[in-house]
N, C-alpha and C. Protein backbone atom coordinates (compact mmCIF):
# COMPACT_ATOMS: atom_id res chain seq x y z
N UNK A 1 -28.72 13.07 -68.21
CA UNK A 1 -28.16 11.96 -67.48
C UNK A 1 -28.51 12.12 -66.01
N UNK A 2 -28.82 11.03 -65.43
CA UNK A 2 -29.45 10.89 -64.53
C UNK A 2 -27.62 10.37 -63.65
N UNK A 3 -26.89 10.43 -62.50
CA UNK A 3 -26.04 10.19 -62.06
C UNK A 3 -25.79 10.69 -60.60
N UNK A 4 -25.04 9.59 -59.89
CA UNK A 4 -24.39 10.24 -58.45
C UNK A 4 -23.21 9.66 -58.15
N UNK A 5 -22.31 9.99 -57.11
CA UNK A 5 -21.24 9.64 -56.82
C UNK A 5 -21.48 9.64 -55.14
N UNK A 6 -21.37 8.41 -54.72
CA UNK A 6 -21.26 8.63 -53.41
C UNK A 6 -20.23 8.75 -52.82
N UNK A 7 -19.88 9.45 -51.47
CA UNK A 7 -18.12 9.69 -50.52
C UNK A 7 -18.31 10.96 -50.05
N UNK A 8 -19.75 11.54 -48.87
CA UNK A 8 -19.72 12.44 -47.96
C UNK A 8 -18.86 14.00 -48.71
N UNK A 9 -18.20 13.98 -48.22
CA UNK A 9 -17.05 15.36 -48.77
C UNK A 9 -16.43 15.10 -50.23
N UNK A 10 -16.47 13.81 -50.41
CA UNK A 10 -15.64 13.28 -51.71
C UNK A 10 -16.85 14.07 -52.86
N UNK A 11 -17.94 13.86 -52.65
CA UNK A 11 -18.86 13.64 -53.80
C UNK A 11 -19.04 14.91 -54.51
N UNK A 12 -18.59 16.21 -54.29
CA UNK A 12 -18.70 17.13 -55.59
C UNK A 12 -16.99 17.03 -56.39
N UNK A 13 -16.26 16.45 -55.88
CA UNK A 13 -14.64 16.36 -56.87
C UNK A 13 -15.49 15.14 -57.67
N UNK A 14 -15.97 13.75 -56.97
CA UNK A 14 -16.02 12.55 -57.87
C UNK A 14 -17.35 12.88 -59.37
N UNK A 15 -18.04 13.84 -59.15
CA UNK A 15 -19.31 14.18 -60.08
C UNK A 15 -18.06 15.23 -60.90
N UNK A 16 -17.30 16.40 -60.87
CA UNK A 16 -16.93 16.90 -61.54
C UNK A 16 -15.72 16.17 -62.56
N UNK A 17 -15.31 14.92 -61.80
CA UNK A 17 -14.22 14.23 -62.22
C UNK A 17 -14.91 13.31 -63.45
N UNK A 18 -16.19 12.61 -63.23
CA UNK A 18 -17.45 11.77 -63.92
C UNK A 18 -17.27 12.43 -65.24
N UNK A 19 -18.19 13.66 -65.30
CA UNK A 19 -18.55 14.51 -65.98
C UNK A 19 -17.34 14.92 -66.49
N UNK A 20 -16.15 15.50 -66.68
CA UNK A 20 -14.93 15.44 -66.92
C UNK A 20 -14.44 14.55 -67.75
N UNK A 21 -14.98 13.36 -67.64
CA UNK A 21 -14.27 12.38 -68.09
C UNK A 21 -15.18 12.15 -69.74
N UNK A 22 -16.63 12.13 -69.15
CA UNK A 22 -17.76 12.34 -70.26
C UNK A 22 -17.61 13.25 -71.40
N UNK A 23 -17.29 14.58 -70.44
CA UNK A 23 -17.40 15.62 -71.86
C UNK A 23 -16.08 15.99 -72.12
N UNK A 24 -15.08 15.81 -71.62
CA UNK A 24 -13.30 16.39 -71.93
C UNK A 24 -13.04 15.50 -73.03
N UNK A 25 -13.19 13.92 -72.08
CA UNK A 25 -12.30 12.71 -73.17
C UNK A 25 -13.37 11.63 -74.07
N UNK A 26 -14.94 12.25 -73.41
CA UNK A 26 -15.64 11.31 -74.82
C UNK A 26 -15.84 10.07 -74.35
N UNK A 27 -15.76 9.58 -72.58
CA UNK A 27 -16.19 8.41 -72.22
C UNK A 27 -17.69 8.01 -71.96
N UNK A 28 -17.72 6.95 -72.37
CA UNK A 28 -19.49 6.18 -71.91
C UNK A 28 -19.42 6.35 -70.36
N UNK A 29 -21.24 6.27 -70.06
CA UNK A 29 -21.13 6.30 -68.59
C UNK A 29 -19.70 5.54 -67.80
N UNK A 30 -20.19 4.48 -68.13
CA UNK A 30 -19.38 2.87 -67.57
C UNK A 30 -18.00 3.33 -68.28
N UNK A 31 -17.34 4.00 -68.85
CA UNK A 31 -15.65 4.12 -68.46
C UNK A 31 -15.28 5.40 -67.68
N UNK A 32 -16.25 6.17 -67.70
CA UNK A 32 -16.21 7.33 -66.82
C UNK A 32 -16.19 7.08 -65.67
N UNK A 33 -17.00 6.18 -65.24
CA UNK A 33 -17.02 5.52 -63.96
C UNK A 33 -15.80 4.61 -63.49
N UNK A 34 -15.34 3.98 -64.36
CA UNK A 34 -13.83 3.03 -63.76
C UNK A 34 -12.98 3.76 -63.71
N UNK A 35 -12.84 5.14 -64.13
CA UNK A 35 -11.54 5.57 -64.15
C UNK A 35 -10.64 5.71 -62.58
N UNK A 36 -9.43 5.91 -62.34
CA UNK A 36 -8.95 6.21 -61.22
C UNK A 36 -9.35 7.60 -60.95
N UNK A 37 -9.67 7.87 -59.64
CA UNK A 37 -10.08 9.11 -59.18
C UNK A 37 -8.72 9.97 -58.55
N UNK A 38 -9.02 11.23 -58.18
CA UNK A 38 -7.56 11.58 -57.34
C UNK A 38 -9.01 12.68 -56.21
N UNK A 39 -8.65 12.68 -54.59
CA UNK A 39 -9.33 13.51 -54.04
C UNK A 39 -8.52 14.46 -53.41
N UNK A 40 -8.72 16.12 -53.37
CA UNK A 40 -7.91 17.36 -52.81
C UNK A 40 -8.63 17.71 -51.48
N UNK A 41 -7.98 17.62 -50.30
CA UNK A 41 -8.37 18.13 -49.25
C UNK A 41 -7.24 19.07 -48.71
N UNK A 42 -8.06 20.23 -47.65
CA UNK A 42 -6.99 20.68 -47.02
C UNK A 42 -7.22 22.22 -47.79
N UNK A 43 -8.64 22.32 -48.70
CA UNK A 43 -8.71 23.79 -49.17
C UNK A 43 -9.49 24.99 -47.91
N UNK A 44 -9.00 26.09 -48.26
CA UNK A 44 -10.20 26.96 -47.19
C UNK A 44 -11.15 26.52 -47.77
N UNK A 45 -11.73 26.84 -46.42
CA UNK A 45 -13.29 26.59 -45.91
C UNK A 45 -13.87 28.24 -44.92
N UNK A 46 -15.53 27.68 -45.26
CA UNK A 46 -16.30 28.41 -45.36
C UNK A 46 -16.34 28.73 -43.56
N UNK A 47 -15.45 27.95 -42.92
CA UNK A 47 -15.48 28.73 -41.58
C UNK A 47 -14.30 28.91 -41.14
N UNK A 48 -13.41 29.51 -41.78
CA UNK A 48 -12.41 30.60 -41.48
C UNK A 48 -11.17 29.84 -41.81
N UNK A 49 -10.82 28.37 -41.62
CA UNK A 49 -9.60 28.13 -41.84
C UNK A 49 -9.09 28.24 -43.17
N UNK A 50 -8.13 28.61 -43.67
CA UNK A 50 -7.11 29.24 -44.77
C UNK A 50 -6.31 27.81 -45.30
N UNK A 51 -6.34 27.67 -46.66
CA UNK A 51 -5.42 26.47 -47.20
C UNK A 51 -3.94 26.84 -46.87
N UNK A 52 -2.92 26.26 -46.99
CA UNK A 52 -1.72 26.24 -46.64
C UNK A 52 -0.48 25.78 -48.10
N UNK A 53 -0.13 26.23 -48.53
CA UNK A 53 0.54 25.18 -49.80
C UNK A 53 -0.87 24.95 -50.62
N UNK A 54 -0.49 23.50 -51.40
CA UNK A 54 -1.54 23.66 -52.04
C UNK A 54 -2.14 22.19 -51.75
N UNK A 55 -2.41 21.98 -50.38
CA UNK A 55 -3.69 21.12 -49.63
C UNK A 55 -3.01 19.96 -50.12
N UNK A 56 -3.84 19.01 -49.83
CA UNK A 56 -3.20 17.42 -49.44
C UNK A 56 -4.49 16.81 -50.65
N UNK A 57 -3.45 15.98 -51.62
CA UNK A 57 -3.72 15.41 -52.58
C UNK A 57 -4.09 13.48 -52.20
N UNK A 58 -4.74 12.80 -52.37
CA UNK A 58 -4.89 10.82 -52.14
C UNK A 58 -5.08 10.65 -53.38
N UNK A 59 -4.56 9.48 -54.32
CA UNK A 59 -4.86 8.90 -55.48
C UNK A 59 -5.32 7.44 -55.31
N UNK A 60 -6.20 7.37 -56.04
CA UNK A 60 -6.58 5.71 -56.43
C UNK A 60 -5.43 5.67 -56.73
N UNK A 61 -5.12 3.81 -56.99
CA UNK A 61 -3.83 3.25 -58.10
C UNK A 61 -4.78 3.56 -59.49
N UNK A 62 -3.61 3.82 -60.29
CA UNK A 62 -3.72 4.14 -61.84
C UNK A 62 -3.30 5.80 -61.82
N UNK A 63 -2.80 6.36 -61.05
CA UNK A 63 -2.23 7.71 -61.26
C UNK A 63 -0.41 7.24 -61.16
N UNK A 64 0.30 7.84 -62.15
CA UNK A 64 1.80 7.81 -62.74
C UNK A 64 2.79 8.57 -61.59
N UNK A 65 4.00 7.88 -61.20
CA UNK A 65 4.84 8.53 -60.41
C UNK A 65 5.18 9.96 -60.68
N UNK A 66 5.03 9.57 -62.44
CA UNK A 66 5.86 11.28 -62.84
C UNK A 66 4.52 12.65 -62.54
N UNK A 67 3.16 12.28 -62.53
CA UNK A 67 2.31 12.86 -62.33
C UNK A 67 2.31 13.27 -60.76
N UNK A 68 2.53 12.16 -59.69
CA UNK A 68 2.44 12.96 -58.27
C UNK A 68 3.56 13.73 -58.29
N UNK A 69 4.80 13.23 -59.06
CA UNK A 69 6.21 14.39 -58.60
C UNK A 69 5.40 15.60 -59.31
N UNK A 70 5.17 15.80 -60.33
CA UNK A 70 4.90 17.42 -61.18
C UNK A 70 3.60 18.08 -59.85
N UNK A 71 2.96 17.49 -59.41
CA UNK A 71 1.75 17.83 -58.72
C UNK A 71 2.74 18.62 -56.95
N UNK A 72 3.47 17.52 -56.75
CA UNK A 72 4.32 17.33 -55.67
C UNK A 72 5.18 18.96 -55.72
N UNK A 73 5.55 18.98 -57.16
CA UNK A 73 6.88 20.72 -57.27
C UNK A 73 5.85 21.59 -57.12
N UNK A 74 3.85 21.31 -57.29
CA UNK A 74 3.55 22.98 -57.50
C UNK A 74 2.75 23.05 -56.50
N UNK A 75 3.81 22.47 -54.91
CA UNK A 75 3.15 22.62 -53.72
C UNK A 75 2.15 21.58 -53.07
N UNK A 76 1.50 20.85 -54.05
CA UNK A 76 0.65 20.30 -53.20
C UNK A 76 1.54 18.92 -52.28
N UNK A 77 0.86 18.74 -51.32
CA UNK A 77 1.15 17.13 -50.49
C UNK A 77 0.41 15.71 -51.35
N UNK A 78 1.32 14.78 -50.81
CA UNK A 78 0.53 13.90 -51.52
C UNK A 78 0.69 12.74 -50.89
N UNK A 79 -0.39 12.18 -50.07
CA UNK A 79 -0.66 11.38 -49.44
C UNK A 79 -0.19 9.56 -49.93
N UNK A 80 0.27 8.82 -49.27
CA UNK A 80 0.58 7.50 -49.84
C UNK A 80 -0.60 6.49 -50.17
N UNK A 81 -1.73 6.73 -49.37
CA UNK A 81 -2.75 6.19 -48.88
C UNK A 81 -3.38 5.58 -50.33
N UNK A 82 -3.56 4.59 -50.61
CA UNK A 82 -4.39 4.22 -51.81
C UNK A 82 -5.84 3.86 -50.98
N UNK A 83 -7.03 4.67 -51.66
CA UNK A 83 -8.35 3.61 -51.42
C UNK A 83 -9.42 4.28 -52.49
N UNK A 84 -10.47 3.50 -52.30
CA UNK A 84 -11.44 3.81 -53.27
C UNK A 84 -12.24 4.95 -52.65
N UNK A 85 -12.56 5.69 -54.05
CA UNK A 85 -13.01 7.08 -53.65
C UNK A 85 -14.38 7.03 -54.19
N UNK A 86 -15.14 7.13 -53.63
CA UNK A 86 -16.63 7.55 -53.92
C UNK A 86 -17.34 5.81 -54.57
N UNK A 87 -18.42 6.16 -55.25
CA UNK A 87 -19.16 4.78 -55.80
C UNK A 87 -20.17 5.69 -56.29
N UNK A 88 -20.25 4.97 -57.63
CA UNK A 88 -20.60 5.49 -59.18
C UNK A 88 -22.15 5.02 -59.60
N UNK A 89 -23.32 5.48 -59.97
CA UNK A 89 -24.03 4.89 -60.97
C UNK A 89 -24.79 5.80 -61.85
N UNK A 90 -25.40 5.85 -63.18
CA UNK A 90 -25.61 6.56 -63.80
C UNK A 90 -26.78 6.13 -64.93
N UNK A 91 -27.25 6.62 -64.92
CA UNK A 91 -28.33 6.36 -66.39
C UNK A 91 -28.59 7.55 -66.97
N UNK A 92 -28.08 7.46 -68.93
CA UNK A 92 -27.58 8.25 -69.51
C UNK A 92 -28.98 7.94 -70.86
N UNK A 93 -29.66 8.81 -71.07
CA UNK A 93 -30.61 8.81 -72.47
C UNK A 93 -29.59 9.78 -73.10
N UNK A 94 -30.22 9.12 -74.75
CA UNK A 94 -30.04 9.91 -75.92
C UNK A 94 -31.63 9.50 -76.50
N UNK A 95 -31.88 10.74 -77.23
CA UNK A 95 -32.97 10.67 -77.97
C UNK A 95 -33.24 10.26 -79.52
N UNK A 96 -32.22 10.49 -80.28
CA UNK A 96 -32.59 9.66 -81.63
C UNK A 96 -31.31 8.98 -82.15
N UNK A 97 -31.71 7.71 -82.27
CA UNK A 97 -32.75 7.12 -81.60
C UNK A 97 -32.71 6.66 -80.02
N UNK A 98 -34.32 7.02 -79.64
CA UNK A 98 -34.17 6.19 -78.07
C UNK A 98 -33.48 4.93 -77.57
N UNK A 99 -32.66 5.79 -76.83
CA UNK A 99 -31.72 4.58 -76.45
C UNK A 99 -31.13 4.98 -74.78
N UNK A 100 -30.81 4.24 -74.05
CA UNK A 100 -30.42 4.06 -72.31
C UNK A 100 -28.54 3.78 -72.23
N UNK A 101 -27.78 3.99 -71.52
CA UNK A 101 -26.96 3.70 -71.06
C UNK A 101 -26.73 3.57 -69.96
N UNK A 102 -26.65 2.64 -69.30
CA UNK A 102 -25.79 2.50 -67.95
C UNK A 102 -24.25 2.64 -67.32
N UNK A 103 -24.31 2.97 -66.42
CA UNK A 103 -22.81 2.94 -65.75
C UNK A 103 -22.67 2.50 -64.14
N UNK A 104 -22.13 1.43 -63.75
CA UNK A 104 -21.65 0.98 -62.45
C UNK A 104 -20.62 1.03 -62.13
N UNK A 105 -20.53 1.57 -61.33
CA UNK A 105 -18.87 1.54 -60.48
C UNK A 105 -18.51 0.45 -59.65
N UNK A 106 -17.32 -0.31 -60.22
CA UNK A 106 -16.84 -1.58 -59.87
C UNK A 106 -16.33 -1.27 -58.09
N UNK A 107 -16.64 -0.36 -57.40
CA UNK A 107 -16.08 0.24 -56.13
C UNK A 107 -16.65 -0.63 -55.04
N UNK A 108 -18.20 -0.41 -55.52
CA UNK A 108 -19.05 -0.43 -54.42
C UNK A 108 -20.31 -1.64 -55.17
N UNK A 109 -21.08 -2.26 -54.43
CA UNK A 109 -22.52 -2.61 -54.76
C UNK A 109 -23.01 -1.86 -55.98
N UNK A 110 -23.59 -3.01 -56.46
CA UNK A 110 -25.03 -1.77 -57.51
C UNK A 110 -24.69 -2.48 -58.72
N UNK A 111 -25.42 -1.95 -59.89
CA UNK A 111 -25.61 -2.20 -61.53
C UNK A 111 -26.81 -1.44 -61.97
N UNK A 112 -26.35 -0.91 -63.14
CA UNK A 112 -27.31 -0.39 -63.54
C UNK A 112 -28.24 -1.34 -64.73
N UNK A 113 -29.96 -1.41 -64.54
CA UNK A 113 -30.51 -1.64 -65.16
C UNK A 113 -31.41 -1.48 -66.18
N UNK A 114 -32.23 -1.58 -67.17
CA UNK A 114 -33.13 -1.20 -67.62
C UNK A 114 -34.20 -2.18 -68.58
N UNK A 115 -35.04 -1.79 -68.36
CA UNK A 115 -36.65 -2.76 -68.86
C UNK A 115 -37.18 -2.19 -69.80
């Protein structure tokens, strides 16, 4: 599979979250891609500053109240802020038989095509 996730700092959580979604729960490109995302900031970093608690959590809408409270008791923060996280596209082969899948993320611009 050919795939990216765009969002600067966002983009290695939104590819592990993609892929996650592909091989954990068995989604096609294109539902892997709509799903709600959640992004973690606020971890150490590679130039000296130390995480605190357990860093500051943002959700798309489609994440459950009872899910930020359980997230909320094991330390982490959790931001109110709803927005869209990253932007999705993907082209997925299988070989027998040859066949293409696409995936677009309803976030941003784009579609995936094929000829």
């Amino acid at each position: 599979m050919s795939f990216g996730v765009m969002g600067g700092d966002f983009q290695p959580q939104g590819h592990v979250q993609v892929l996650m979604n592909m091989i954990d729960f068995g989604m096609s490109p294109q539902q892997a891609g709509d799903q709600p995302r959640i992004e973690h900031t606020g971890s150490s970093r590679f130039t000296g500053s130390v995480m605190e608690g357990g860093g500051r959590l943002t959700f798309e809408k489609g994440f459950s109240e009872e899910v930020k409270a359980e997230l909320t008791a094991m330390g982490h923060e959790i931001d109110d802020g709803v927005e869209a996280l990253g932007g999705y596209q993907a082209i997925w082969r299988e070989d027998d038989p040859l066949r293409y899948f696409g995936g677009s993320d309803p976030r941003k611009d784009g579609c995936a095509i094929g000829y």
